[in-house]
C-alpha atoms as a PDB file:
ATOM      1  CA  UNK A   1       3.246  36.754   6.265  1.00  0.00           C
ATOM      2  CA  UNK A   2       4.674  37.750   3.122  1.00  0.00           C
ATOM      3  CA  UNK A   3       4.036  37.213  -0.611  1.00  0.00           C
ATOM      4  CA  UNK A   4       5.192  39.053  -4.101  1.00  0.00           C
ATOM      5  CA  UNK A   5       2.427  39.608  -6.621  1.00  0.00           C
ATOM      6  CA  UNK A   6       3.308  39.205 -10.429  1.00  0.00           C
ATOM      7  CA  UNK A   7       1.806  43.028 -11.335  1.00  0.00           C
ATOM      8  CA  UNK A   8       4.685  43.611 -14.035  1.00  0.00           C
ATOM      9  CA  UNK A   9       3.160  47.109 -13.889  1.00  0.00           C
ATOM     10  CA  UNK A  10       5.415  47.564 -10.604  1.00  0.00           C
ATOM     11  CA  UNK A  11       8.859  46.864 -12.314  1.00  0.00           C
ATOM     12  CA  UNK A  12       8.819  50.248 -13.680  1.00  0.00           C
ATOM     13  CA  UNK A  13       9.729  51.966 -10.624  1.00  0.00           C
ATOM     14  CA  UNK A  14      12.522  49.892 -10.050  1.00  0.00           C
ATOM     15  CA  UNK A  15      16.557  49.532 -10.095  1.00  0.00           C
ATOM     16  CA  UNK A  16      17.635  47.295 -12.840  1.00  0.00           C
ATOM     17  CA  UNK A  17      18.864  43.483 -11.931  1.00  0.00           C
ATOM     18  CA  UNK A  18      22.089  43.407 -10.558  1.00  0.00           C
ATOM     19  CA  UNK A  19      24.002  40.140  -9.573  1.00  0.00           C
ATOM     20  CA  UNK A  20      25.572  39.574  -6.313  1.00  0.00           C
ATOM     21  CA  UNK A  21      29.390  39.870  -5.689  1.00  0.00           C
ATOM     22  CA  UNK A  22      28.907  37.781  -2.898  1.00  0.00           C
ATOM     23  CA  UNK A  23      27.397  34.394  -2.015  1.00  0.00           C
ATOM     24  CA  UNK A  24      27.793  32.143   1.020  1.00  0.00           C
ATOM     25  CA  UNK A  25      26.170  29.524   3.600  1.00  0.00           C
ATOM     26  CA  UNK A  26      26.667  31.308   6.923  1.00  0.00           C
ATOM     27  CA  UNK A  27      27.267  28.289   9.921  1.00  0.00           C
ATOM     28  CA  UNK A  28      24.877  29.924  12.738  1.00  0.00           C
ATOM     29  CA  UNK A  29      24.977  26.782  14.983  1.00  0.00           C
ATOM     30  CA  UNK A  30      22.072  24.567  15.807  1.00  0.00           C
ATOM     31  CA  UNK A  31      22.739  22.190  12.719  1.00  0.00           C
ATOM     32  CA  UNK A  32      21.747  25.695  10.839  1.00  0.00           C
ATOM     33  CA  UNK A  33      23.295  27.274   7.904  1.00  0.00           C
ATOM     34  CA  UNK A  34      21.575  30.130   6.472  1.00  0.00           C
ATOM     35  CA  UNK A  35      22.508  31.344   2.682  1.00  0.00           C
ATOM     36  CA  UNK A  36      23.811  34.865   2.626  1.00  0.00           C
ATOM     37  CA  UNK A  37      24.190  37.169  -0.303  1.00  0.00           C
ATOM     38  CA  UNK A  38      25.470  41.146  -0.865  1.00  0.00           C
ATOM     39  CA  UNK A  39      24.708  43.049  -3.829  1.00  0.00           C
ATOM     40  CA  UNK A  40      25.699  46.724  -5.013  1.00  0.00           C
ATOM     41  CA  UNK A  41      28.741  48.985  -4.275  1.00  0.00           C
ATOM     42  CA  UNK A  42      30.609  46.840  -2.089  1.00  0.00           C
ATOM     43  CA  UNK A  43      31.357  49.805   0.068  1.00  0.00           C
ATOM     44  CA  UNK A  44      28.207  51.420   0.326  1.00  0.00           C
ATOM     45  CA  UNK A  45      25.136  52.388   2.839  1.00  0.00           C
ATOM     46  CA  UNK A  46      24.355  49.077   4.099  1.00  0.00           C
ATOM     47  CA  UNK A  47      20.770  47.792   4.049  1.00  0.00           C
ATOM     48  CA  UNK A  48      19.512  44.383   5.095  1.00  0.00           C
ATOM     49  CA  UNK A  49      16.689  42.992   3.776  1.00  0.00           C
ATOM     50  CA  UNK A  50      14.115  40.872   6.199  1.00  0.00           C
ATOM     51  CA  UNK A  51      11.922  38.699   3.958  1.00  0.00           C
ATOM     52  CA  UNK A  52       8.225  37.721   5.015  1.00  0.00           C
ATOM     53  CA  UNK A  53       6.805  34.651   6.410  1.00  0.00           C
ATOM     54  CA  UNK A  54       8.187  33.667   8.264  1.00  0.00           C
ATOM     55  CA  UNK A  55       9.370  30.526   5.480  1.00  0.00           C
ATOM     56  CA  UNK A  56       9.079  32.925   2.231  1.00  0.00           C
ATOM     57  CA  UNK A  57      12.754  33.239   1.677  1.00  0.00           C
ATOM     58  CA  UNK A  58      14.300  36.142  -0.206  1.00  0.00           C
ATOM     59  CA  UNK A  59      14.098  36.700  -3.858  1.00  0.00           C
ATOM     60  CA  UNK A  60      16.403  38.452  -6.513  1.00  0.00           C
ATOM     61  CA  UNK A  61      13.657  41.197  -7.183  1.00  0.00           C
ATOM     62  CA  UNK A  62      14.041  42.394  -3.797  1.00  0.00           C
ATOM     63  CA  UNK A  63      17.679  43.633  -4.479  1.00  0.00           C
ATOM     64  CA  UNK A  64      15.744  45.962  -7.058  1.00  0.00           C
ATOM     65  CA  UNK A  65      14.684  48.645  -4.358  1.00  0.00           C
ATOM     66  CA  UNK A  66      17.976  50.068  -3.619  1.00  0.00           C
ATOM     67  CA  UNK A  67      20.567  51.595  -5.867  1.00  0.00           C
ATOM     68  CA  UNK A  68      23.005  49.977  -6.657  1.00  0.00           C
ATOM     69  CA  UNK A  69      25.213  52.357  -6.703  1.00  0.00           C
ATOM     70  CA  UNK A  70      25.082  53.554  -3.516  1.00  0.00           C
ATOM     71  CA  UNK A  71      23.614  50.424  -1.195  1.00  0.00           C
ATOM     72  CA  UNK A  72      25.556  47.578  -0.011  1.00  0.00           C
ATOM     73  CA  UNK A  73      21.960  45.187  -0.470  1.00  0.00           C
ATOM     74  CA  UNK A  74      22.315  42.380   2.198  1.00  0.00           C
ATOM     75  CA  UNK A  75      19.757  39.551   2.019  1.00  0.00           C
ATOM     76  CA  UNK A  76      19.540  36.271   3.366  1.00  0.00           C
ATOM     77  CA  UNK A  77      17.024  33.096   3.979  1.00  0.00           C
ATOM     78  CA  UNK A  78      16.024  32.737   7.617  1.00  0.00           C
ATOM     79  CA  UNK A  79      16.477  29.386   8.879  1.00  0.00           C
ATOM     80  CA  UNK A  80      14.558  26.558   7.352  1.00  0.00           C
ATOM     81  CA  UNK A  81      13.442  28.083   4.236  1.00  0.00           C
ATOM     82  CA  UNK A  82      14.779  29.343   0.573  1.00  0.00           C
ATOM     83  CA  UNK A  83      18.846  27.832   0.049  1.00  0.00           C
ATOM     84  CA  UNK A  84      19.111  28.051   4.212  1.00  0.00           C
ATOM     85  CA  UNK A  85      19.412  24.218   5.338  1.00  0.00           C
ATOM     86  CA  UNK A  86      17.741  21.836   6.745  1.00  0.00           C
ATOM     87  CA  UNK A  87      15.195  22.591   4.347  1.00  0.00           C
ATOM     88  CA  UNK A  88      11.616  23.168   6.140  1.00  0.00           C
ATOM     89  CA  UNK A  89      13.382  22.338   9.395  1.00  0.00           C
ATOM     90  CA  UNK A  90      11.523  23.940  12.752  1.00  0.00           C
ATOM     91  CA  UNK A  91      14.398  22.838  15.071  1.00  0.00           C
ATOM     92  CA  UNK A  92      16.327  25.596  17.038  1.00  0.00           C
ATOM     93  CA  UNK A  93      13.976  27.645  15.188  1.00  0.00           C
ATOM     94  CA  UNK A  94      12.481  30.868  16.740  1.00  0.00           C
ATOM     95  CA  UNK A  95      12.316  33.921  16.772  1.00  0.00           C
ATOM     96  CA  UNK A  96      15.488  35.001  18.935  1.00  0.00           C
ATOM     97  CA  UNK A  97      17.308  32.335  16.586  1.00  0.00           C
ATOM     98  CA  UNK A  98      16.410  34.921  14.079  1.00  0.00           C
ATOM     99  CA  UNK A  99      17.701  37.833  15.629  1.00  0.00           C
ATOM    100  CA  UNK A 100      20.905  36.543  16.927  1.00  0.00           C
ATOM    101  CA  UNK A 101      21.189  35.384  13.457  1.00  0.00           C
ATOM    102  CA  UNK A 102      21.088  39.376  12.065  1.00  0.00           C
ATOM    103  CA  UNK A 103      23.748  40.052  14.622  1.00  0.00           C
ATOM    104  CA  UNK A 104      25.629  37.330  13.418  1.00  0.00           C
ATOM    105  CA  UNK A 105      25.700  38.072   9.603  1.00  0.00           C
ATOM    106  CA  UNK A 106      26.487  41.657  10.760  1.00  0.00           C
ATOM    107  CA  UNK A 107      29.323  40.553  12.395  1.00  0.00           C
ATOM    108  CA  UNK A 108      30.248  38.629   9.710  1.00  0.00           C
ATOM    109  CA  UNK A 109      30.483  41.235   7.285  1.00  0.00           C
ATOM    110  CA  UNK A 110      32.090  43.562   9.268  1.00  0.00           C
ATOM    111  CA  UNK A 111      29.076  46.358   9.100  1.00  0.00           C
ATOM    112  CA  UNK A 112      28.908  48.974  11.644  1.00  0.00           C
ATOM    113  CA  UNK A 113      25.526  50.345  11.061  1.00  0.00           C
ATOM    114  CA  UNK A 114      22.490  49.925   9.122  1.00  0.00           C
ATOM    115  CA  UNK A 115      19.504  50.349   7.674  1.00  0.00           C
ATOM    116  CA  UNK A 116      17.149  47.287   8.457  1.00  0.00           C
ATOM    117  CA  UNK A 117      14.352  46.920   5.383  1.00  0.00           C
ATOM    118  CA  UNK A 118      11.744  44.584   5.994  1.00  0.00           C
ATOM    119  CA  UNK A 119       7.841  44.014   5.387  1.00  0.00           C
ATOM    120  CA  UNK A 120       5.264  41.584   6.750  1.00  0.00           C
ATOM    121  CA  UNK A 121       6.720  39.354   9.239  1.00  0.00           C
ATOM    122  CA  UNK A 122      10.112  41.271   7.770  1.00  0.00           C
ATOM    123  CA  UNK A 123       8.415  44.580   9.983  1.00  0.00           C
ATOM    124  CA  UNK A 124       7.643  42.144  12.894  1.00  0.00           C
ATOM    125  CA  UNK A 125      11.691  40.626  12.640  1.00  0.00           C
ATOM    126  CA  UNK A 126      13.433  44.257  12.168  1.00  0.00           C
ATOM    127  CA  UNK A 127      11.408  45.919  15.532  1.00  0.00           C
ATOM    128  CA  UNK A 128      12.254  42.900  17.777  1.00  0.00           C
ATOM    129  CA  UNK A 129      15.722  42.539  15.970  1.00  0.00           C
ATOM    130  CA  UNK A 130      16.059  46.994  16.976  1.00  0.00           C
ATOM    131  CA  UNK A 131      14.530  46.319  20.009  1.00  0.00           C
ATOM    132  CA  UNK A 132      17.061  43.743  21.268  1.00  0.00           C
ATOM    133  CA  UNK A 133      20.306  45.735  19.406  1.00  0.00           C
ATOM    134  CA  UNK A 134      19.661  49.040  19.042  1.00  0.00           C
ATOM    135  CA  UNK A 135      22.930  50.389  18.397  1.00  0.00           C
ATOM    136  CA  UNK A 136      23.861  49.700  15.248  1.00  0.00           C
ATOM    137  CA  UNK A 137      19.926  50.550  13.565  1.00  0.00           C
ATOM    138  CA  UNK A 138      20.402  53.471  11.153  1.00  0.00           C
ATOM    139  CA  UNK A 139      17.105  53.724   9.939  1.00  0.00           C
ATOM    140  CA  UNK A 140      13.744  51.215   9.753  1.00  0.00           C
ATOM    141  CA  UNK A 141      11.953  50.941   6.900  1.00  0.00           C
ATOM    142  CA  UNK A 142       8.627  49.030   7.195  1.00  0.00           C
ATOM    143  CA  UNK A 143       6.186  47.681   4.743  1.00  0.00           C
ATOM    144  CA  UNK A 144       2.524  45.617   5.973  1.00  0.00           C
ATOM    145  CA  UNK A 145       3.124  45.824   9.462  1.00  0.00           C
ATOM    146  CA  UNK A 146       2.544  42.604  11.299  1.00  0.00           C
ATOM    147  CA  UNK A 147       3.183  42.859  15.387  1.00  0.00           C
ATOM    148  CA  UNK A 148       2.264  39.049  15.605  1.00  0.00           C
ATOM    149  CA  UNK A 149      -0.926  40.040  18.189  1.00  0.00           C
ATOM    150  CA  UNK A 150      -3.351  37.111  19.136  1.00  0.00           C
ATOM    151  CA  UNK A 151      -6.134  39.256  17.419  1.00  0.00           C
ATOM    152  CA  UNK A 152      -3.899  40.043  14.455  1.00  0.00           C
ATOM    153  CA  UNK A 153      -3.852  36.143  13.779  1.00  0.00           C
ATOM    154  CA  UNK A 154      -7.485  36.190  14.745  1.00  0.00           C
ATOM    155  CA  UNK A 155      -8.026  38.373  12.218  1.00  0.00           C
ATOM    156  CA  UNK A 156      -6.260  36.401   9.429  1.00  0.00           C
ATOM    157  CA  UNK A 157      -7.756  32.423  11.029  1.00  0.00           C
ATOM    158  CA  UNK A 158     -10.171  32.839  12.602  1.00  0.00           C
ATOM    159  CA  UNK A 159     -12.927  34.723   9.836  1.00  0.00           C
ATOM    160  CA  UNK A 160     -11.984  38.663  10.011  1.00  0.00           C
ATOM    161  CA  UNK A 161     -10.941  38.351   6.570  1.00  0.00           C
ATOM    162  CA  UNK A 162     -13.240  35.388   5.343  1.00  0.00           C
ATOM    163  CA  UNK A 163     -16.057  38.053   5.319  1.00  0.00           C
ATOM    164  CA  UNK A 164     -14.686  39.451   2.295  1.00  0.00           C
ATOM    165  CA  UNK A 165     -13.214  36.494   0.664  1.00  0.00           C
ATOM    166  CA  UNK A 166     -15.634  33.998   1.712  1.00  0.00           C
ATOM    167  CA  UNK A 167     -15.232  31.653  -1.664  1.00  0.00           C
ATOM    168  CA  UNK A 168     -11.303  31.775  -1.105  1.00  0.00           C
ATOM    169  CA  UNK A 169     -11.657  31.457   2.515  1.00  0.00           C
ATOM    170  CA  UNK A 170     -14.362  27.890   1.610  1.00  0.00           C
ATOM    171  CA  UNK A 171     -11.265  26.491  -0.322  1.00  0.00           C
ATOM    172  CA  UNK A 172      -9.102  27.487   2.960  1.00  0.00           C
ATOM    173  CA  UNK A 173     -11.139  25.441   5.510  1.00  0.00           C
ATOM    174  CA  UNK A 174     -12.519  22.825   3.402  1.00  0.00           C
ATOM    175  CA  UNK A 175      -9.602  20.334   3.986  1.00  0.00           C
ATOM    176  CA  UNK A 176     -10.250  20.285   7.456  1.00  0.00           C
ATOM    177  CA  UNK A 177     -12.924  18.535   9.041  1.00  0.00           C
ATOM    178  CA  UNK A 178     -15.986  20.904  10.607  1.00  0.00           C
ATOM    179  CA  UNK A 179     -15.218  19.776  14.466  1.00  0.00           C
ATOM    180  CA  UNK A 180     -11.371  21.292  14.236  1.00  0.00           C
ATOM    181  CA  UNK A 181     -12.519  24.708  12.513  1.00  0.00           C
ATOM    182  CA  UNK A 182     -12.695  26.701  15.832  1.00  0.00           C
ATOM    183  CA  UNK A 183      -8.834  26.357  15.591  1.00  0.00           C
ATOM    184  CA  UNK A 184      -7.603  26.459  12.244  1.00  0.00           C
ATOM    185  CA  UNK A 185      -3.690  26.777  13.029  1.00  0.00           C
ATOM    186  CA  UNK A 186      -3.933  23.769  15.461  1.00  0.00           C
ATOM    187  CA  UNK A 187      -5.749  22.234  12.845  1.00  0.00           C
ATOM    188  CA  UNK A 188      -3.261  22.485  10.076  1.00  0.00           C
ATOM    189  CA  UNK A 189      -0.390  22.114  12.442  1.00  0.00           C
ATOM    190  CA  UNK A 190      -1.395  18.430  12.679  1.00  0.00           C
ATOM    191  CA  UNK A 191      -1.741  17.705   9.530  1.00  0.00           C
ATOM    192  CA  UNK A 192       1.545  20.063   8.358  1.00  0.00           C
ATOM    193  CA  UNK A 193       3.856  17.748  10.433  1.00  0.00           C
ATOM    194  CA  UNK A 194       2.064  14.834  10.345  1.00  0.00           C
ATOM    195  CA  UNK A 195       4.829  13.218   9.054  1.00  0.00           C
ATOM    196  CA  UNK A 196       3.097  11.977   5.707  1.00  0.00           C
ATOM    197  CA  UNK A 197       4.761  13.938   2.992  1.00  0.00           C
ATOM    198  CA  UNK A 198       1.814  13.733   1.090  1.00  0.00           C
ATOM    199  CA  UNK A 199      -0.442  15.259   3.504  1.00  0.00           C
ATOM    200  CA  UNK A 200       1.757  17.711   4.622  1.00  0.00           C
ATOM    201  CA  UNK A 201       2.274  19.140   0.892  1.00  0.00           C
ATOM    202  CA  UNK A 202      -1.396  19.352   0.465  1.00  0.00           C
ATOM    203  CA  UNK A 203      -2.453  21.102   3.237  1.00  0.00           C
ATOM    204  CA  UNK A 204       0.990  23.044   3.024  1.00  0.00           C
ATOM    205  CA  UNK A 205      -0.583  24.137  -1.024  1.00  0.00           C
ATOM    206  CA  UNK A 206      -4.143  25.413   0.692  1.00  0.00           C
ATOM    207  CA  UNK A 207      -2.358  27.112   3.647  1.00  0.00           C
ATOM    208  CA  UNK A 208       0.054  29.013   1.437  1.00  0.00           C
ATOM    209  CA  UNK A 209      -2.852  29.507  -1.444  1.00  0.00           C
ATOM    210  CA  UNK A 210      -4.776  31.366   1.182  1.00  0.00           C
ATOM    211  CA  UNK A 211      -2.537  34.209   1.904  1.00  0.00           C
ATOM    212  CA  UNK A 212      -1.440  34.258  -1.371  1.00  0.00           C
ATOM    213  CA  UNK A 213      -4.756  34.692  -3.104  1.00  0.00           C
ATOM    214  CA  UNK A 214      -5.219  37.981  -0.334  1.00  0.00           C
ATOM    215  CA  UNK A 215      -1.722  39.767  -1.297  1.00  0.00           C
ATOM    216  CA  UNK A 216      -2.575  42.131  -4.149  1.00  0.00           C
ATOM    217  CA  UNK A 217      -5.466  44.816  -4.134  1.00  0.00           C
ATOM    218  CA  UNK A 218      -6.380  43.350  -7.490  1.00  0.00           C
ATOM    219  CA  UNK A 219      -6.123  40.299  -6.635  1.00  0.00           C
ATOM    220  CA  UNK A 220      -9.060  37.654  -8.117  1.00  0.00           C
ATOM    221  CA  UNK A 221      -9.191  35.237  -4.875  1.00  0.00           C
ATOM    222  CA  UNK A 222      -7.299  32.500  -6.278  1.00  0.00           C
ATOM    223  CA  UNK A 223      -3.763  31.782  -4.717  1.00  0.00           C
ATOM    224  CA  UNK A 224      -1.973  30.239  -7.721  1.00  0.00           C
ATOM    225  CA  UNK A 225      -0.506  26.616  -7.271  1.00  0.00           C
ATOM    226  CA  UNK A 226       3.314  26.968  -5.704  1.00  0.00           C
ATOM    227  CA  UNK A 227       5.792  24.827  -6.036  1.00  0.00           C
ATOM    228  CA  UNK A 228       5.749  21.812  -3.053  1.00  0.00           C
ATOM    229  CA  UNK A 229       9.310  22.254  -1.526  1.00  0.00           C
ATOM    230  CA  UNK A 230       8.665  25.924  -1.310  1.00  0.00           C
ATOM    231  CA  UNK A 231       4.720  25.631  -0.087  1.00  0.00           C
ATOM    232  CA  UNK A 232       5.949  22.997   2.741  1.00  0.00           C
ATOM    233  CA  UNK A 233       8.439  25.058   3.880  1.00  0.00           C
ATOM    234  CA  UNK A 234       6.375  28.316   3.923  1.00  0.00           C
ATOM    235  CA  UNK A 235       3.333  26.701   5.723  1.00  0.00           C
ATOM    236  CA  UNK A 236       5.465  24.729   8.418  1.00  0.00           C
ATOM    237  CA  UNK A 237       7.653  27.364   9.201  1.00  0.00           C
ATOM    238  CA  UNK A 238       4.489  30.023   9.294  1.00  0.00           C
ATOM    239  CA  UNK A 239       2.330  27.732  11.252  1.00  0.00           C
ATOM    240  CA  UNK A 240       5.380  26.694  14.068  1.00  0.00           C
ATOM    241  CA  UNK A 241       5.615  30.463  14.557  1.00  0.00           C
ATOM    242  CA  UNK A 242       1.706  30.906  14.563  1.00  0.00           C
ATOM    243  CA  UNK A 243       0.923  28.238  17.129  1.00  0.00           C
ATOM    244  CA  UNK A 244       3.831  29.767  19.077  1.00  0.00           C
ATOM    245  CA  UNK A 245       2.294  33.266  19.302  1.00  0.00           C
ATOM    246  CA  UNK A 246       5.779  34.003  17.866  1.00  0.00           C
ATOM    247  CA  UNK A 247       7.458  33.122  20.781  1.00  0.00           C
ATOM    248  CA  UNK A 248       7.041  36.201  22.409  1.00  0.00           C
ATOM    249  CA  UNK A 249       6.727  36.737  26.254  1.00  0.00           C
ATOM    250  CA  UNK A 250       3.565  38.695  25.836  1.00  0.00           C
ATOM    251  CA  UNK A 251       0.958  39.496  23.342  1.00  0.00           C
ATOM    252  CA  UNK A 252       1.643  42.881  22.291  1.00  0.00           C
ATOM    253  CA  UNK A 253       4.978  42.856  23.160  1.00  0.00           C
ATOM    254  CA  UNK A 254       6.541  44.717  20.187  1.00  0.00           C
ATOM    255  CA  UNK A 255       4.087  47.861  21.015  1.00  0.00           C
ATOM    256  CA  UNK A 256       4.925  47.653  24.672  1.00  0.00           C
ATOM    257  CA  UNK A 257       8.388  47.867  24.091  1.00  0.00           C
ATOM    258  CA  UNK A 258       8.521  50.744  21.568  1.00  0.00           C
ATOM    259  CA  UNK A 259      10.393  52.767  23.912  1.00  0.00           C
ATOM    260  CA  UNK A 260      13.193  50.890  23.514  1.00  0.00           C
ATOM    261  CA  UNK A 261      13.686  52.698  19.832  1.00  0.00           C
ATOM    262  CA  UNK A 262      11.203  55.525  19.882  1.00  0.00           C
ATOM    263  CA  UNK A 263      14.365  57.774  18.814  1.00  0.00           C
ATOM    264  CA  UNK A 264      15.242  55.446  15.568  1.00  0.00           C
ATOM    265  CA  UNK A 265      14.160  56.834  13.317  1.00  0.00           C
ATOM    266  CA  UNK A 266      11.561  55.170  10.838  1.00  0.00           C
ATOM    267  CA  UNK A 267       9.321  54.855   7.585  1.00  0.00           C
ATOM    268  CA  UNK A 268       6.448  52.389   7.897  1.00  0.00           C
ATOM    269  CA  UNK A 269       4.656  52.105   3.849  1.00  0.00           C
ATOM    270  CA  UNK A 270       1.296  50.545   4.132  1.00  0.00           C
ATOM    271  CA  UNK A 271      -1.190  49.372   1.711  1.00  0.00           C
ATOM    272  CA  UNK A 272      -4.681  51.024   2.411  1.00  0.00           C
ATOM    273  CA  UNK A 273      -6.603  47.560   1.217  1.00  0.00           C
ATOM    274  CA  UNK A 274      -4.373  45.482   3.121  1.00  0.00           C
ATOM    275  CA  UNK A 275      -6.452  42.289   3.921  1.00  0.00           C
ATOM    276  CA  UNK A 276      -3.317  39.762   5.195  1.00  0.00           C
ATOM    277  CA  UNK A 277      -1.569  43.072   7.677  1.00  0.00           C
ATOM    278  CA  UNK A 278      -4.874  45.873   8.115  1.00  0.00           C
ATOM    279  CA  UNK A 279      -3.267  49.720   8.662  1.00  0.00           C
ATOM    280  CA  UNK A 280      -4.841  49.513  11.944  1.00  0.00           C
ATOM    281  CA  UNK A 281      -1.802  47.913  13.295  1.00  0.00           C
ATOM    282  CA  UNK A 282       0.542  50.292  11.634  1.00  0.00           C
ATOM    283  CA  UNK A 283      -1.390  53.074  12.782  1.00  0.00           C
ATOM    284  CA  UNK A 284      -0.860  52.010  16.091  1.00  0.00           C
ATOM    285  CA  UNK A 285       2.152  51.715  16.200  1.00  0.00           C
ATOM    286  CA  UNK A 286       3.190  55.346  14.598  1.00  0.00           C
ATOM    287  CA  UNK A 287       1.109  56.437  17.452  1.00  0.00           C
ATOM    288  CA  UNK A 288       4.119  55.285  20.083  1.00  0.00           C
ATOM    289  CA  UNK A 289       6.756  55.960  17.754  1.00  0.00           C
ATOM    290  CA  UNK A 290       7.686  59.718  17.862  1.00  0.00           C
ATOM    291  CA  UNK A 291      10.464  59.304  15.360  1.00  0.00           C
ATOM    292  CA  UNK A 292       8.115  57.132  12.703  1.00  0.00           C
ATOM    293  CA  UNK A 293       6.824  58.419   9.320  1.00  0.00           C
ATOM    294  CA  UNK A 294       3.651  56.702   8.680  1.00  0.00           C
ATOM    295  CA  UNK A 295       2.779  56.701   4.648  1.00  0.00           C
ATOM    296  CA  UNK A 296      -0.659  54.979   3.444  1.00  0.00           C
ATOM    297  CA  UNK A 297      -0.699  53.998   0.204  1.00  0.00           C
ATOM    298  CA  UNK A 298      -4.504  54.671  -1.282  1.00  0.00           C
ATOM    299  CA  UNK A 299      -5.054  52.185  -3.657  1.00  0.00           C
ATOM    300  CA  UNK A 300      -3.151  49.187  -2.490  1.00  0.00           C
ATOM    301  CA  UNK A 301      -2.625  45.442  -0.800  1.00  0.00           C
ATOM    302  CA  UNK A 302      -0.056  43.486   0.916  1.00  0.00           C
ATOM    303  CA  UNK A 303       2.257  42.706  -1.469  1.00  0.00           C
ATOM    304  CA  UNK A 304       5.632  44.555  -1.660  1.00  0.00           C
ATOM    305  CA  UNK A 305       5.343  44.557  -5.622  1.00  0.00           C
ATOM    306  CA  UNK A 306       2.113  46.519  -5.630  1.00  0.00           C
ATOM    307  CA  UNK A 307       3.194  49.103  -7.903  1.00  0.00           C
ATOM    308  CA  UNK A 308       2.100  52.541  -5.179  1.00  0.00           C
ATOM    309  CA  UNK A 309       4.038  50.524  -2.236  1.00  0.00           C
ATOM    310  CA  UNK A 310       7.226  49.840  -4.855  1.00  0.00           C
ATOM    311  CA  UNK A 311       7.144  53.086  -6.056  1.00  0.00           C
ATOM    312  CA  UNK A 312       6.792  54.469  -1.995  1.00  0.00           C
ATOM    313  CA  UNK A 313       9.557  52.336  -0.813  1.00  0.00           C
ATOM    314  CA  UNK A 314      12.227  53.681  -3.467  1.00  0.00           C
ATOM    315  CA  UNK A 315      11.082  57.196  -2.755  1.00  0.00           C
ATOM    316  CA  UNK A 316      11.921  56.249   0.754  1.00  0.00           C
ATOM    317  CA  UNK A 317      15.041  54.607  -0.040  1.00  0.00           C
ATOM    318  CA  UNK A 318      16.394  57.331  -2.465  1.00  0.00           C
ATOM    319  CA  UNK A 319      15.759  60.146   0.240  1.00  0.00           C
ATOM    320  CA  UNK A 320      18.288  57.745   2.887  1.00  0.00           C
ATOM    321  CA  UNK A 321      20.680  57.477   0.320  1.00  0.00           C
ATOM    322  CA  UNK A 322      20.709  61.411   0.154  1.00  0.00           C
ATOM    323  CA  UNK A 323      21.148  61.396   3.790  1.00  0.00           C
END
């Protein structure tokens, strides 16, 4: 789960654009190649950046939270989605393909250590990805939490939210017929690889609109039209992970397994008016994490351009970089 609002207001607080010196299509296996970038001092504090979704692919404006000057700024396009090929692809695609991914661009780069940055489904990536490798996790940094719980989903499918977007949530279940609406991510699962383009990219359109219309605190309920390659792959990817309870062995696995890195140390930054990723699950998880620093941001939503989480998250960053 993962989206960037357009509030301009939020490009005050941060780093200028900055190019990449680095570009390349990483071979991972699997018929995968995922599209790699590094930005910033070429020898600097390494960060890598976990983008949302899962199927939202990274974006130039997320390079903007780090300086420059003193980050080496790793992103990269999980499989199936952004420049990462096949395009929309849910083969040898799962969540431990993810994580053995990380390790793999790590190892490709030749980095030690690092700092693992990630919101949304990002924050659900970088604890299993710390969880399974702890050694080389500097620091977390966490934005919307999102520990991929059957009631988490509930929350988002099943009518938690609808009850205060109930026009936006209408436009959500109107494509599908009243007899499938007790299980909305079966229902668009069918239709999402139904194998008709066509009906794929329309459904793909309303599943993406709805999360998209719930990102930003100021948001007006109305997700914006996306572009079709980029709305198929978001929904299909999203939904495969969905219907798979994120191919976890256990609901609630992430919190159950906190020991694992309760001595990592950590900064989760969460909106207060978070509709897609409610606090309740970061709060939950600061409670098992002894080493966590949980900051709620007052007057904010999901979206990791919100200008109080931008301006939070290169606090956070710019207190790292002075160790």
């Amino acid at each position: 789960m993962d989206k960037i609002s357009g509030q301009k207001s939020a490009v005050q607080f941060l780093y200028p654009p900055v190019e990449p010196f680095d570009r390349q299509m990483l071979d991972v296996g699997d018929g995968h190649s995922i599209y790699v970038e590094q930005s910033g001092r070429k020898d600097g504090l390494p960060v890598i950046v976990l983008h949302g979704g899962p199927g939202g692919g990274c974006s130039p404006a997320m390079r903007r939270y780090f300086d420059p000057d003193i980050y080496r700024i790793i992103l990269f396009d999980q499989r199936g989605c952004g420049r990462s090929r096949p395009h929309a692809s849910v083969e040898a695609n799962t969540t431990w393909h993810l994580v053995a991914d990380i390790e793999r661009i790590r190892a490709a780069l030749g980095v030690d250590r690092w700092i693992v940055f990630g919101g949304s489904w990002g924050a659900t990536l970088a604890l299993l990805y710390a969880q399974a490798h702890p050694g080389p996790v500097r620091h977390l940094v966490l934005r919307g939490v999102f520990t991929m719980t059957a009631a988490e989903l509930d929350w988002f499918y099943s009518g938690g939210a609808a009850r205060f977007w109930p026009e936006t949530w209408q436009r959500f279940i109107d494509p599908i017929p009243e007899d499938e609406r007790g299980d909305l991510i079966a229902a668009y699962n069918r239709r999402l690889f139904s194998g008709d383009l066509s009906v794929e990219i329309r459904h793909a359109k309303a599943w993406s609109a709805w999360e998209n219309a719930l990102a930003a605190v100021q948001s007006t309920g109305v997700g914006g039209d996306s572009p079709p390659d980029y709305a198929r792959a978001f929904a299909r990817l999203e939904n495969h992970y969905f219907i798979n309870a994120g191919f976890l062995r256990r609901d609630d696995q992430i919190l159950q397994d906190m020991d694992r890195i309760r001595d990592i140390p950590g900064t989760i930054v969460q909106g207060r008016y978070d509709m897609i990723c409610p606090p309740a699950t970061a709060h939950r998880l600061a409670q098992c994490w002894p080493a966590c620093d949980l900051r709620i941001v007052p007057v904010a939503g999901h979206a990791l351009s919100e200008p109080g989480i931008s301006a939070d998250l290169v606090r956070v960053m710019q207190r790292l970089a002075s160790g």
